[in-house]
C-alpha atoms as a PDB file:
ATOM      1  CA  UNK A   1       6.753  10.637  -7.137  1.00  0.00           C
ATOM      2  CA  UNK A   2       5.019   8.603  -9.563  1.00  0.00           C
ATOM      3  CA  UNK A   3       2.151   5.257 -10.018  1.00  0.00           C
ATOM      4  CA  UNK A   4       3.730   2.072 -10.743  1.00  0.00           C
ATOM      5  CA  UNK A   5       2.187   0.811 -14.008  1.00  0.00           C
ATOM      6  CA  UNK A   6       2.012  -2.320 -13.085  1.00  0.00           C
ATOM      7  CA  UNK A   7       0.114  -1.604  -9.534  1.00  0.00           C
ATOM      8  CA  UNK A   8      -2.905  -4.271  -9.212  1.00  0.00           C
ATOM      9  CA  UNK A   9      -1.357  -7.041 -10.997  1.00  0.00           C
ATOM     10  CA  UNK A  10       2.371  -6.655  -9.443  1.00  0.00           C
ATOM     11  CA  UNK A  11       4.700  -9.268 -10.956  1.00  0.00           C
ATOM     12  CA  UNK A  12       6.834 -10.950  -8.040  1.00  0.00           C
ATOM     13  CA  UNK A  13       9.450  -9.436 -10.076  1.00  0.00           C
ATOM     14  CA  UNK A  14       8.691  -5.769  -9.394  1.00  0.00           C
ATOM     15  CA  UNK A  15      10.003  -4.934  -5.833  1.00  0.00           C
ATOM     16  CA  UNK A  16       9.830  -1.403  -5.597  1.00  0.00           C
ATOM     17  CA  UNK A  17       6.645   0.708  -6.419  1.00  0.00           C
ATOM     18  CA  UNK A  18       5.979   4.112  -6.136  1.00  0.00           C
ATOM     19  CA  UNK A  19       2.251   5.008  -5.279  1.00  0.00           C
ATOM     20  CA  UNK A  20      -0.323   7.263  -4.749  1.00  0.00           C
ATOM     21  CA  UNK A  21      -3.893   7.406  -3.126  1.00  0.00           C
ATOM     22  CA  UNK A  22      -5.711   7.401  -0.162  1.00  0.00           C
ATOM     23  CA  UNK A  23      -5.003   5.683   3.417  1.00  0.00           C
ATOM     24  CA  UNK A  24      -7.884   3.536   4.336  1.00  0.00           C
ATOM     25  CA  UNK A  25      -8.252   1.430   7.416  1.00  0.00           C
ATOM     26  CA  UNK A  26     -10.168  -2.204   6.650  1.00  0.00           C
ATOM     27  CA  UNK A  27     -11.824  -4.287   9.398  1.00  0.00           C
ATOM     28  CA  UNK A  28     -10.517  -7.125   7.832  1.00  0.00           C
ATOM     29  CA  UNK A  29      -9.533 -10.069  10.033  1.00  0.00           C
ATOM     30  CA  UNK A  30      -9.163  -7.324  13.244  1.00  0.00           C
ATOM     31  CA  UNK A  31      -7.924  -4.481  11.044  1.00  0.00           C
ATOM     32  CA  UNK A  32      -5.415  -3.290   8.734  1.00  0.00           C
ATOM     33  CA  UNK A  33      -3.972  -0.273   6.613  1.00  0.00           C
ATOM     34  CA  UNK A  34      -4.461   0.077   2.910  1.00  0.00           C
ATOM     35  CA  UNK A  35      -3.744   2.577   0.346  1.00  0.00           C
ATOM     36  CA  UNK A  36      -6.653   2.884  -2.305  1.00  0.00           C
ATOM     37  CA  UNK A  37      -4.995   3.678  -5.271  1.00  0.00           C
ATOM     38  CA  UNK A  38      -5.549   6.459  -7.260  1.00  0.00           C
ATOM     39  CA  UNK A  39      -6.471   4.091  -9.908  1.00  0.00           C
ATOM     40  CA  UNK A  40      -9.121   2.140  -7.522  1.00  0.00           C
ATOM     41  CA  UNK A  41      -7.176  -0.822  -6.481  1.00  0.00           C
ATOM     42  CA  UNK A  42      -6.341  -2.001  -2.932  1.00  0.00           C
ATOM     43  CA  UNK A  43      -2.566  -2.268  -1.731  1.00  0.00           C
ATOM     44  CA  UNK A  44      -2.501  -3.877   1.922  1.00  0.00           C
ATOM     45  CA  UNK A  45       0.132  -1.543   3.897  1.00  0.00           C
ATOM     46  CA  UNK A  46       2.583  -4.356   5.867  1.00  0.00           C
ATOM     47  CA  UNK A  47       3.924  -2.506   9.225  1.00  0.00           C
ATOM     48  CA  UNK A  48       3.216   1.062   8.446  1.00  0.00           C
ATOM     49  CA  UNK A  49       4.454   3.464  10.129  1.00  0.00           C
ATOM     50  CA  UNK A  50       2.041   5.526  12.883  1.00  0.00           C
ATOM     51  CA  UNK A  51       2.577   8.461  10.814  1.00  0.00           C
ATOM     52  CA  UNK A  52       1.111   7.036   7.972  1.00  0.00           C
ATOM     53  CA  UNK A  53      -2.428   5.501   9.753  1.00  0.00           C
ATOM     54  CA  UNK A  54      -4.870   7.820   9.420  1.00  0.00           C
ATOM     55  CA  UNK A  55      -7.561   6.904   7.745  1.00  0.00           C
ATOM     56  CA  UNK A  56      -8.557   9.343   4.815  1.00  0.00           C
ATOM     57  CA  UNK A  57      -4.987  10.492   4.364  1.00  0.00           C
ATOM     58  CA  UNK A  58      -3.860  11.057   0.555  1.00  0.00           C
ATOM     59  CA  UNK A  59      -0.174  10.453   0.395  1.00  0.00           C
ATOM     60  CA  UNK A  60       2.609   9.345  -1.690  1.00  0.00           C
ATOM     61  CA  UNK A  61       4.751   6.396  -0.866  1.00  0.00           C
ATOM     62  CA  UNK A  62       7.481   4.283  -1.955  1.00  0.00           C
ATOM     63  CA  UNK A  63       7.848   0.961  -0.878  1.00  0.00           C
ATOM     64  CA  UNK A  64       8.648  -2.761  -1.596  1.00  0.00           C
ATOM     65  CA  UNK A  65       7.353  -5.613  -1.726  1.00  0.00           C
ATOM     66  CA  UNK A  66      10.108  -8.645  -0.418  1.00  0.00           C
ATOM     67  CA  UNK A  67       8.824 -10.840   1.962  1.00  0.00           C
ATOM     68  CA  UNK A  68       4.836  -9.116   1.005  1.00  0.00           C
ATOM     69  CA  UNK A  69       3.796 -12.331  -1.008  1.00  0.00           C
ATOM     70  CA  UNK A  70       1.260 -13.621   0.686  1.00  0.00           C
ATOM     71  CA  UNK A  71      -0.765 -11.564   3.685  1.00  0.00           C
ATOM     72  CA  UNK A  72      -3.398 -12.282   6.811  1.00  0.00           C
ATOM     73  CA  UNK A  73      -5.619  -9.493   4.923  1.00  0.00           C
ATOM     74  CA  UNK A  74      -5.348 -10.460   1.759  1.00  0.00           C
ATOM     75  CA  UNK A  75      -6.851  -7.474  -0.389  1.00  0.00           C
ATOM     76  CA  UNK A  76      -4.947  -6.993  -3.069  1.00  0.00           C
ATOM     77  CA  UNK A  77      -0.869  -6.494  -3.536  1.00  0.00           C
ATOM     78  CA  UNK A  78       0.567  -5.538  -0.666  1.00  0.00           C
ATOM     79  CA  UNK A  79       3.593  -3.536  -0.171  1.00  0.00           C
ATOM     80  CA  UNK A  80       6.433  -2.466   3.160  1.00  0.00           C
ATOM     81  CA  UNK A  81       6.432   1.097   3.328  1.00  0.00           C
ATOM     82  CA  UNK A  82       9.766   2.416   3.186  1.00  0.00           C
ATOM     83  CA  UNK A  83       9.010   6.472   2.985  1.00  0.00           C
ATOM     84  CA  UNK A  84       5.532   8.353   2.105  1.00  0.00           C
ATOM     85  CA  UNK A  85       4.744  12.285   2.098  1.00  0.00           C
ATOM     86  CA  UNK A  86       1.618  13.328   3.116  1.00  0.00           C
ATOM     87  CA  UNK A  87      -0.310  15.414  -0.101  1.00  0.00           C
END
């Protein structure tokens, strides 16, 4: 697995990142997932699976981010999960 380099200021153009950090959940407008990046920024987690929300986990993931323009949380990027492993 690896970071995206361009995590945190994600063209619309990049559509699949790979990632790494630290499951957090927000109380943010009732709640949400995010990943805190390894790098300190905030990637909002669209429909994770249940797997992957616990908060304090350190995973990798790979995901993408059509249809993840604009979100309810709005923290940061935000990202679909498509497959993470638990570090």
């Amino acid at each position: 697995m690896y970071e995206s380099p361009g995590l945190g200021g994600l063209s619309r153009s990049d559509v699949n990142v790979a990632i790494r950090g630290t499951v957090r959940r927000l109380g943010l407008e009732g709640g949400l997932w995010a990943l805190m990046t390894d790098d300190g920024r905030t990637v909002e987690l669209i429909d994770p699976p249940d797997g992957l929300c616990r908060d304090g986990l350190r995973v990798e993931l790979e995901g993408d981010r059509s249809g993840a323009d604009v979100t309810v949380g709005m923290v940061g990027d935000a990202v679909r999960v498509r497959r993470f492993k638990a570090l």
